[in-house]
N, C-alpha and C. Protein backbone atom coordinates (compact mmCIF):
# COMPACT_ATOMS: atom_id res chain seq x y z
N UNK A 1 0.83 -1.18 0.00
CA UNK A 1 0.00 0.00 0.00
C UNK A 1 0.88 1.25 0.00
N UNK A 2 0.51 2.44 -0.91
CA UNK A 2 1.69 3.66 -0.87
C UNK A 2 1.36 4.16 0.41
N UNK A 3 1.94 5.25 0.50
CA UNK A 3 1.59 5.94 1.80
C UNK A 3 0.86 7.16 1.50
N UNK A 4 0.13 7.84 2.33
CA UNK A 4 -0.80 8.89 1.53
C UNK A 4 0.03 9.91 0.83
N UNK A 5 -0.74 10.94 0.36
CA UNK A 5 0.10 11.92 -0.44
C UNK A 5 -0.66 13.15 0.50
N UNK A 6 0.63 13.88 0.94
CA UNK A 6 0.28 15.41 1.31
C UNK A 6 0.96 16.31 0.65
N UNK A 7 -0.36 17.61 0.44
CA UNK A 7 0.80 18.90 0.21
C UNK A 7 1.25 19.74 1.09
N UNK A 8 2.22 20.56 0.75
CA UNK A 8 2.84 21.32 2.03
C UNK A 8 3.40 22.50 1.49
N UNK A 9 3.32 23.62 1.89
CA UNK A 9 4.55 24.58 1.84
C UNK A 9 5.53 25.11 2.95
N UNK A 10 5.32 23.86 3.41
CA UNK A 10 6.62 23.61 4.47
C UNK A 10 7.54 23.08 4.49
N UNK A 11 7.78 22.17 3.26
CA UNK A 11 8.43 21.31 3.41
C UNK A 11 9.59 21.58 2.56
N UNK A 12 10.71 21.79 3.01
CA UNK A 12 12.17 21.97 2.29
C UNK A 12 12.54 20.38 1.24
N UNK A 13 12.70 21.04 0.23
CA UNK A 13 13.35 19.80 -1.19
C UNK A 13 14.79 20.27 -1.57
N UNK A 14 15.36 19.26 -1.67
CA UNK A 14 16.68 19.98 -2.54
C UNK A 14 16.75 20.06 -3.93
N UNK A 15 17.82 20.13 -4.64
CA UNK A 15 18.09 20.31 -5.90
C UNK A 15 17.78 19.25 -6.37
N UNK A 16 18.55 18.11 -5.94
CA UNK A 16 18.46 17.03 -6.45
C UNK A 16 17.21 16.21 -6.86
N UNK A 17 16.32 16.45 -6.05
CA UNK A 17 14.63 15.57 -5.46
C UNK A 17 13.94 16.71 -6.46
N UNK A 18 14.23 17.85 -7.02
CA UNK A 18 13.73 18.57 -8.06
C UNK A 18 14.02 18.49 -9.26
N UNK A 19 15.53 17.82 -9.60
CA UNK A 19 15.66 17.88 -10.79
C UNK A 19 15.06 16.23 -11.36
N UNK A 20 14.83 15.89 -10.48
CA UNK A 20 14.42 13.84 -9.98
C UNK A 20 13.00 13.91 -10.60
N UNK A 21 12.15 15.21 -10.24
CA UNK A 21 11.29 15.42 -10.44
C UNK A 21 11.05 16.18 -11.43
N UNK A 22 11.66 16.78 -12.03
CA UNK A 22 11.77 17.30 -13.49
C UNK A 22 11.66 16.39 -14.58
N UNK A 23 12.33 15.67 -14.10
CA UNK A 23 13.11 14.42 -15.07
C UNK A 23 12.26 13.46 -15.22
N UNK A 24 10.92 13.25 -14.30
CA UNK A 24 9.63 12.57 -14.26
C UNK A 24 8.44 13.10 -15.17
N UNK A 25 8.77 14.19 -16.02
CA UNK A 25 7.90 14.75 -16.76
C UNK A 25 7.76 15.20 -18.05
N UNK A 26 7.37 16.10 -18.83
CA UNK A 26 7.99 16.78 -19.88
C UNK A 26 8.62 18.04 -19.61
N UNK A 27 8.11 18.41 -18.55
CA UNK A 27 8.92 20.01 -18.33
C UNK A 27 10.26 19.82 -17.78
N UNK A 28 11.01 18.61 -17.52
CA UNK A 28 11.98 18.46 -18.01
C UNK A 28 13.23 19.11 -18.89
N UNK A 29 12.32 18.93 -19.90
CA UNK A 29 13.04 19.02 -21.30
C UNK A 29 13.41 20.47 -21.53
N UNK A 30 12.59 21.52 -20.49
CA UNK A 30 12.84 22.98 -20.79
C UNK A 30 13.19 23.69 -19.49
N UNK A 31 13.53 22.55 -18.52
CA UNK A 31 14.47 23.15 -17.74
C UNK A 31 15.50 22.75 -17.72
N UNK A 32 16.83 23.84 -16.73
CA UNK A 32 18.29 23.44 -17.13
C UNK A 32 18.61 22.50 -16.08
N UNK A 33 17.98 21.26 -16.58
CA UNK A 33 18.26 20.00 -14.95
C UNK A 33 19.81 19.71 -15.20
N UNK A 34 20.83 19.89 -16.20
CA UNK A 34 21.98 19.97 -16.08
C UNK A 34 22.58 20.53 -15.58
N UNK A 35 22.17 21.53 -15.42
CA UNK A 35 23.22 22.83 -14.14
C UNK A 35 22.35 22.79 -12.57
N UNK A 36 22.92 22.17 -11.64
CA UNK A 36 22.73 21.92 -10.42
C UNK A 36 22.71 23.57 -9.84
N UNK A 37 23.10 24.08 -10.31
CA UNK A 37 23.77 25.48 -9.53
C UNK A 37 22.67 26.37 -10.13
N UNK A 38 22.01 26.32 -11.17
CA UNK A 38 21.24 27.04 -11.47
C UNK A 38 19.69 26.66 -10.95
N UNK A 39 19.25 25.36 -11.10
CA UNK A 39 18.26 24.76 -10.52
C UNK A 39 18.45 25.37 -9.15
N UNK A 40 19.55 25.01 -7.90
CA UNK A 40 19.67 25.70 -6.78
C UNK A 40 19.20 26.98 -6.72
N UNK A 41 19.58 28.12 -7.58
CA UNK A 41 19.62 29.28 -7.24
C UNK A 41 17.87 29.53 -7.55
N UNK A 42 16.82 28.46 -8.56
CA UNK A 42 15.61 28.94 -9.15
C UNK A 42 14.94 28.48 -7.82
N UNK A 43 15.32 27.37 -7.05
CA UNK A 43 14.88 27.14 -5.84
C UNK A 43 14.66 28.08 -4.87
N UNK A 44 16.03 28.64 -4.26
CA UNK A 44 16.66 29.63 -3.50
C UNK A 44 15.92 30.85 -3.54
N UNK A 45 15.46 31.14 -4.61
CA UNK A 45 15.13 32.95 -5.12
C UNK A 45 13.38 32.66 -5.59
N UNK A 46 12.42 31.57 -5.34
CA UNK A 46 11.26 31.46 -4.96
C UNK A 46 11.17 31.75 -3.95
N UNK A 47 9.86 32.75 -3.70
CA UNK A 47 9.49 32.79 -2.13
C UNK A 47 8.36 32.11 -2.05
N UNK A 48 8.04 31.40 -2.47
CA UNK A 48 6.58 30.47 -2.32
C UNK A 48 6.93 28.99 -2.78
N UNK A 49 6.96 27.71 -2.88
CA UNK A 49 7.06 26.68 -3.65
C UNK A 49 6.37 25.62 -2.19
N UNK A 50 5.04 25.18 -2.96
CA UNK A 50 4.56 24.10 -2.82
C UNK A 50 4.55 22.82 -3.39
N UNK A 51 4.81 21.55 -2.47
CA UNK A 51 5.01 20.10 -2.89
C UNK A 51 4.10 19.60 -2.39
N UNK A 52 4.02 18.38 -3.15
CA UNK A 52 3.06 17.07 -3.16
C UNK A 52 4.30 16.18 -2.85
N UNK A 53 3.58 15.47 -1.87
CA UNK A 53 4.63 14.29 -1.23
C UNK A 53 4.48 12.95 -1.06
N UNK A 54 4.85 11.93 -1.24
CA UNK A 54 4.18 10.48 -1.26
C UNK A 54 5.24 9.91 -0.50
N UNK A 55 4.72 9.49 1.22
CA UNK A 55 6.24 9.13 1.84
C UNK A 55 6.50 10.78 2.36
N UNK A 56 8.23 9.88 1.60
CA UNK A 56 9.65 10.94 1.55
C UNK A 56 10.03 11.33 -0.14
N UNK A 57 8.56 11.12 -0.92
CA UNK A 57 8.86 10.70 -2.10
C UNK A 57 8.36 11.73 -3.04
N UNK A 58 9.07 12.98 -3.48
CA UNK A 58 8.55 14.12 -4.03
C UNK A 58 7.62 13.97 -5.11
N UNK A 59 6.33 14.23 -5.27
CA UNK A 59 5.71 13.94 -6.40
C UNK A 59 4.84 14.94 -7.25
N UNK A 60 5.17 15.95 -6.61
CA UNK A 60 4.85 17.48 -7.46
C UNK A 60 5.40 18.39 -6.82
N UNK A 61 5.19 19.62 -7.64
CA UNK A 61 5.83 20.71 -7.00
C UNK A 61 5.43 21.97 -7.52
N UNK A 62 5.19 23.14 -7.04
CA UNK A 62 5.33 24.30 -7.89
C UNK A 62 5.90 25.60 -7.03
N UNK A 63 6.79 26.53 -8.33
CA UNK A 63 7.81 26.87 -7.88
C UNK A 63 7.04 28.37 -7.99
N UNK A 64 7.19 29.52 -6.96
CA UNK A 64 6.33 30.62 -7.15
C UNK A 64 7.19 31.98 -6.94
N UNK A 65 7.01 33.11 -7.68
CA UNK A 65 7.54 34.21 -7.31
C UNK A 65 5.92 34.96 -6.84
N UNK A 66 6.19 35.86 -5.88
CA UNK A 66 4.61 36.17 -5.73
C UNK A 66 5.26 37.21 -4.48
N UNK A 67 4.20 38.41 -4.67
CA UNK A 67 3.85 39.37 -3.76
C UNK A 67 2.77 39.12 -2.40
N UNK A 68 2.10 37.74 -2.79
CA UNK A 68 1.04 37.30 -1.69
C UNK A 68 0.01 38.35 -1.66
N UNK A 69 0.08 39.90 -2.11
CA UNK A 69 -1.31 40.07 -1.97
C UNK A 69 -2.02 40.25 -3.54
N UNK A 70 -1.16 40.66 -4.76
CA UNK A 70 -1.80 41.45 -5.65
C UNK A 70 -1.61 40.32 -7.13
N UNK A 71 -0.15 39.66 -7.05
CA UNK A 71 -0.32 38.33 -7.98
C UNK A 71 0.84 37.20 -7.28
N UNK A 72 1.01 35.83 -8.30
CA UNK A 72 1.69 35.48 -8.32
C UNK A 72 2.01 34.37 -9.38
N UNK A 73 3.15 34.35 -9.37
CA UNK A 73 3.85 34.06 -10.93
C UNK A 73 4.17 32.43 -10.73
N UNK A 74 3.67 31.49 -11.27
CA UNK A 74 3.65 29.93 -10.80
C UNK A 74 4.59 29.79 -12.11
N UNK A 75 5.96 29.90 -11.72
CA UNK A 75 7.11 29.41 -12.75
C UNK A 75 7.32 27.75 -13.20
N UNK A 76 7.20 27.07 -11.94
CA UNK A 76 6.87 25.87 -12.82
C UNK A 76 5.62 24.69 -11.78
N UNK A 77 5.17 24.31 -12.55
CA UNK A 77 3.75 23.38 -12.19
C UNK A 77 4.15 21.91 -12.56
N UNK A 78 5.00 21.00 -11.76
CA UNK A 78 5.24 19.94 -12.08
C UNK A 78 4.69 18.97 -11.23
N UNK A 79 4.36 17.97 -11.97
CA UNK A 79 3.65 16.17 -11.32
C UNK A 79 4.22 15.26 -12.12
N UNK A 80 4.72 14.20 -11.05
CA UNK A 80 5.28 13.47 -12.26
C UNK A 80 4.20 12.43 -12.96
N UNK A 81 4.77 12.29 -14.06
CA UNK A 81 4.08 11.43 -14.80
C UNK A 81 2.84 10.56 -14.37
N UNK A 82 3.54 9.41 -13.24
CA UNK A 82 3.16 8.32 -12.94
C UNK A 82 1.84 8.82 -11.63
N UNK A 83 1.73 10.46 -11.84
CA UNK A 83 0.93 10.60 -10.63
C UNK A 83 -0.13 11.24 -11.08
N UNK A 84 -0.12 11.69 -12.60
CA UNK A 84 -1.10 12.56 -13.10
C UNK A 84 -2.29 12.19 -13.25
N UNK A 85 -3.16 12.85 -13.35
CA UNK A 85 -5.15 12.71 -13.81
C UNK A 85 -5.57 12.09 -12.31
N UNK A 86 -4.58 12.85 -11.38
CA UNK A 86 -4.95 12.29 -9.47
C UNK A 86 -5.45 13.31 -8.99
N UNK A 87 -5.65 14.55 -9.62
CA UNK A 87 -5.97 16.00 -8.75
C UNK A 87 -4.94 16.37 -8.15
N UNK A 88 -3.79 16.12 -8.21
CA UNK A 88 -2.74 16.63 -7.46
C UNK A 88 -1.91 18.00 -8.09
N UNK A 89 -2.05 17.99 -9.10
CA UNK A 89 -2.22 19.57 -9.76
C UNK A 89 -2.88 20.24 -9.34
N UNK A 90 -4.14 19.99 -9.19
CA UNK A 90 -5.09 21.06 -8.34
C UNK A 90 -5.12 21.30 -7.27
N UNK A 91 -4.34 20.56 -6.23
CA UNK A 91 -4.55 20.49 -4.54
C UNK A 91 -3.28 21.21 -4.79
N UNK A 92 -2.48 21.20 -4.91
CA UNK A 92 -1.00 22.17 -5.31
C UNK A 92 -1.68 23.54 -5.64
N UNK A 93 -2.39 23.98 -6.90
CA UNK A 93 -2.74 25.28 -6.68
C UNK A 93 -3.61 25.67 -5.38
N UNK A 94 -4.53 24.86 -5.43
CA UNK A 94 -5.34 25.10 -3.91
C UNK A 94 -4.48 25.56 -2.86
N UNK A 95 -3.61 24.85 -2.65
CA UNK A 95 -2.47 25.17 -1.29
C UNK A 95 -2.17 26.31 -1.42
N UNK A 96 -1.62 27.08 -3.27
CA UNK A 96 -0.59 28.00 -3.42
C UNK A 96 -1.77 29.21 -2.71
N UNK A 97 -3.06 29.20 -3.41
CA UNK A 97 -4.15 29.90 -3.62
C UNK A 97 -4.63 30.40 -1.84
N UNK A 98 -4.26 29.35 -0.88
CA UNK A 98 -4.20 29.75 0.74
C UNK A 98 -3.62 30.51 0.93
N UNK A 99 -2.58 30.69 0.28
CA UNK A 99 -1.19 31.43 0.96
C UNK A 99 -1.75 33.14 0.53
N UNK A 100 -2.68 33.12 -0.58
CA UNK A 100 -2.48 34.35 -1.04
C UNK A 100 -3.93 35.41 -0.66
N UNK A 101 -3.66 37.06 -0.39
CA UNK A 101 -4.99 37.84 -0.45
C UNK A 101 -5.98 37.08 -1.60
N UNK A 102 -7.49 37.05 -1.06
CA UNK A 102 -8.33 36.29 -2.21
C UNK A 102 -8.69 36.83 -3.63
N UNK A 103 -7.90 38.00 -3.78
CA UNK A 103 -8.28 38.47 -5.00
C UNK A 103 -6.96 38.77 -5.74
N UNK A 104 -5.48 38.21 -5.38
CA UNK A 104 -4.60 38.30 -5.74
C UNK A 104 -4.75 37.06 -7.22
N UNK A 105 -4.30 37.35 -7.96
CA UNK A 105 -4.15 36.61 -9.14
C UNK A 105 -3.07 35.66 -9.60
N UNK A 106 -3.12 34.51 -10.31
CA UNK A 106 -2.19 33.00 -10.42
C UNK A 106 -2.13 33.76 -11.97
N UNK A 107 -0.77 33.52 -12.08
CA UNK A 107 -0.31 33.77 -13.52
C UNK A 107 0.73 32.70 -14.00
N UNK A 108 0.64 32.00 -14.86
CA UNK A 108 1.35 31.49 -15.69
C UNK A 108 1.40 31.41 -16.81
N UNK A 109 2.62 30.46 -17.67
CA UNK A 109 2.96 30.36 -18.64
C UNK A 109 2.56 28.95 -19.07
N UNK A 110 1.68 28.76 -19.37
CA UNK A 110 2.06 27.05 -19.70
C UNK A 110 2.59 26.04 -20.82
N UNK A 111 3.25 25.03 -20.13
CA UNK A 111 3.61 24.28 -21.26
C UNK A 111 2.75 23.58 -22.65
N UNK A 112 3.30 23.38 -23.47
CA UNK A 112 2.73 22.99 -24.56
C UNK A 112 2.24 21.69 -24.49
N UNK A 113 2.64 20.97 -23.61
CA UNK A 113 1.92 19.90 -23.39
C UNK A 113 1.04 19.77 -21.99
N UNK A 114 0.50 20.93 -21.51
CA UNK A 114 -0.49 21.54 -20.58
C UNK A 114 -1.19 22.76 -20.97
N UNK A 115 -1.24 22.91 -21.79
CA UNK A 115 -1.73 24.29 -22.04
C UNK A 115 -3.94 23.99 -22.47
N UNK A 116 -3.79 22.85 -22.42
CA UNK A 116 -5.28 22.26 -22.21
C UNK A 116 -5.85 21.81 -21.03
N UNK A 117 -5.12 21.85 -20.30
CA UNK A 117 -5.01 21.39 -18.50
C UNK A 117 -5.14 22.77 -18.01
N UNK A 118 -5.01 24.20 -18.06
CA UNK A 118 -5.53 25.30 -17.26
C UNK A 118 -6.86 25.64 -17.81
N UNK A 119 -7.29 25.86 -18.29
CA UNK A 119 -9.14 26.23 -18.91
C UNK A 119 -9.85 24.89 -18.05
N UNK A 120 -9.24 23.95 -17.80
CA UNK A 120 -10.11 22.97 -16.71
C UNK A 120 -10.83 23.40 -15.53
N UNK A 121 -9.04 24.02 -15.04
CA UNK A 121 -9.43 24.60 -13.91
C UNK A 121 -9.73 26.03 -13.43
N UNK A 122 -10.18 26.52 -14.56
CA UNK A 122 -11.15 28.24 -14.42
C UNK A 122 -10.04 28.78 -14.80
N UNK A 123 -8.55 28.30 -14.97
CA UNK A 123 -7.85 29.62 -15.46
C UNK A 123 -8.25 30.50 -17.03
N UNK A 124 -7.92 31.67 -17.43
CA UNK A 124 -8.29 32.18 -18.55
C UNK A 124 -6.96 32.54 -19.30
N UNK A 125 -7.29 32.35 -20.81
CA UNK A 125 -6.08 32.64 -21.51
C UNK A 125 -5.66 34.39 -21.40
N UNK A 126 -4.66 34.40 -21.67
CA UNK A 126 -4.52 36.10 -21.03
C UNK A 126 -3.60 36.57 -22.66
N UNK A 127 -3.76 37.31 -23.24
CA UNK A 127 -3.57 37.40 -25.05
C UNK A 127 -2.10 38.51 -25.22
N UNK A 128 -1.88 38.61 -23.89
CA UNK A 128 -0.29 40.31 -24.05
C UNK A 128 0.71 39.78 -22.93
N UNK A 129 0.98 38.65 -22.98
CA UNK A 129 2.40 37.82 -21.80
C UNK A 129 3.36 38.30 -23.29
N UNK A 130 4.81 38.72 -22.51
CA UNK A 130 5.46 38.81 -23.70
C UNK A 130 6.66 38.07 -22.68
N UNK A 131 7.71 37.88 -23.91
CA UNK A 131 8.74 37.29 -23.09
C UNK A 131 10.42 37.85 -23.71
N UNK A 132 11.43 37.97 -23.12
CA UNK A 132 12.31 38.60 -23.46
C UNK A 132 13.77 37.97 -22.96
N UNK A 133 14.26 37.13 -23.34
CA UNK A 133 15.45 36.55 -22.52
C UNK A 133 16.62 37.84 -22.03
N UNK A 134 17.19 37.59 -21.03
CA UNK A 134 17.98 38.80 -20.19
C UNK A 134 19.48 38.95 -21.16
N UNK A 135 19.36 37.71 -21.55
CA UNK A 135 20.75 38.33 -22.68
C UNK A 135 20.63 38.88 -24.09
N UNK A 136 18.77 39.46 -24.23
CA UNK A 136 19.15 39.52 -25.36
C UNK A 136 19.38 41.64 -25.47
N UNK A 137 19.45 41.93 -26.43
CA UNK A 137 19.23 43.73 -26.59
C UNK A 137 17.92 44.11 -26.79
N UNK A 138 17.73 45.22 -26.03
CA UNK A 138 16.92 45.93 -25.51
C UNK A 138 16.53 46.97 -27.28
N UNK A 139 15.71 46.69 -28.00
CA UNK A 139 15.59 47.46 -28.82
C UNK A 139 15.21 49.38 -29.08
N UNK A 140 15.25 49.88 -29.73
CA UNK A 140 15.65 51.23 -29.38
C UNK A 140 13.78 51.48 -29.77
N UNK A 141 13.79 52.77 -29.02
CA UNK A 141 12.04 52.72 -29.26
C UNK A 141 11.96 54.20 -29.68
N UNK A 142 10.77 54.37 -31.06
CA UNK A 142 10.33 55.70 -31.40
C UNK A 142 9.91 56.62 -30.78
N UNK A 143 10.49 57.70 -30.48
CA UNK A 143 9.55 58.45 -29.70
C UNK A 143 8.03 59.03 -30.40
């Protein structure tokens, strides 16, 4: 028999049990689970990240930048594979959704192989997210 599954945002994970858990999914593939030091630091510099736990046995996670009253930015929404179509995606936002003022707003990006999995759960497509990598140039603008 497994052992139940709780969520928590109490519970400290390391790098390792995240990239373990990366590596259980497709979002995987678009994070840098090769650089330990960078995974550390995306850990480190969340102030919010809620897990799903089975055991001692990490089985979701999501990683949050957030103000707690006005939004917050759910950078990554991971379950692994072998745990999905359990509601455990949703008890993960539920948890994040405690933490926050009730009219503060969940923003994400979603993956391409989830991007039919948020309209489930009442999220709405939002049509002006832009995105800009930090190394690239800043283009010059008309006045």
């Amino acid at each position: 028999m497994n052992p139940p599954i709780f969520i928590t945002a109490d519970q400290t994970l390391t790098a390792d049990q995240y990239v373990a858990l990366l590596r259980s999914n497709s979002l995987g593939a678009r994070r840098p689970i090769d650089d330990l030091a960078r995974i550390t630091d995306m850990l480190r510099h969340a102030n919010l990240i809620v897990t799903a736990w089975e055991g001692d046995v990490l089985i979701g996670a999501a990683r949050c930048v957030t103000d707690f009253a006005y939004c917050c930015y759910i950078s990554d929404l991971s379950v692994d594979d072998r745990h999905q179509k359990r509601g455990i995606g949703k008890q993960i936002l539920s948890k994040i959704q405690t933490k926050l003022h009730p009219n503060a707003k969940l923003i994400l990006l979603a993956a391409p192989d989830a991007a039919t999995y948020y309209p489930h759960l009442g999220f709405t497509k939002h049509a002006s997210a832009w995105v800009l990598s930090a190394s690239a140039d800043l283009l010059e603008t008309k006045p």
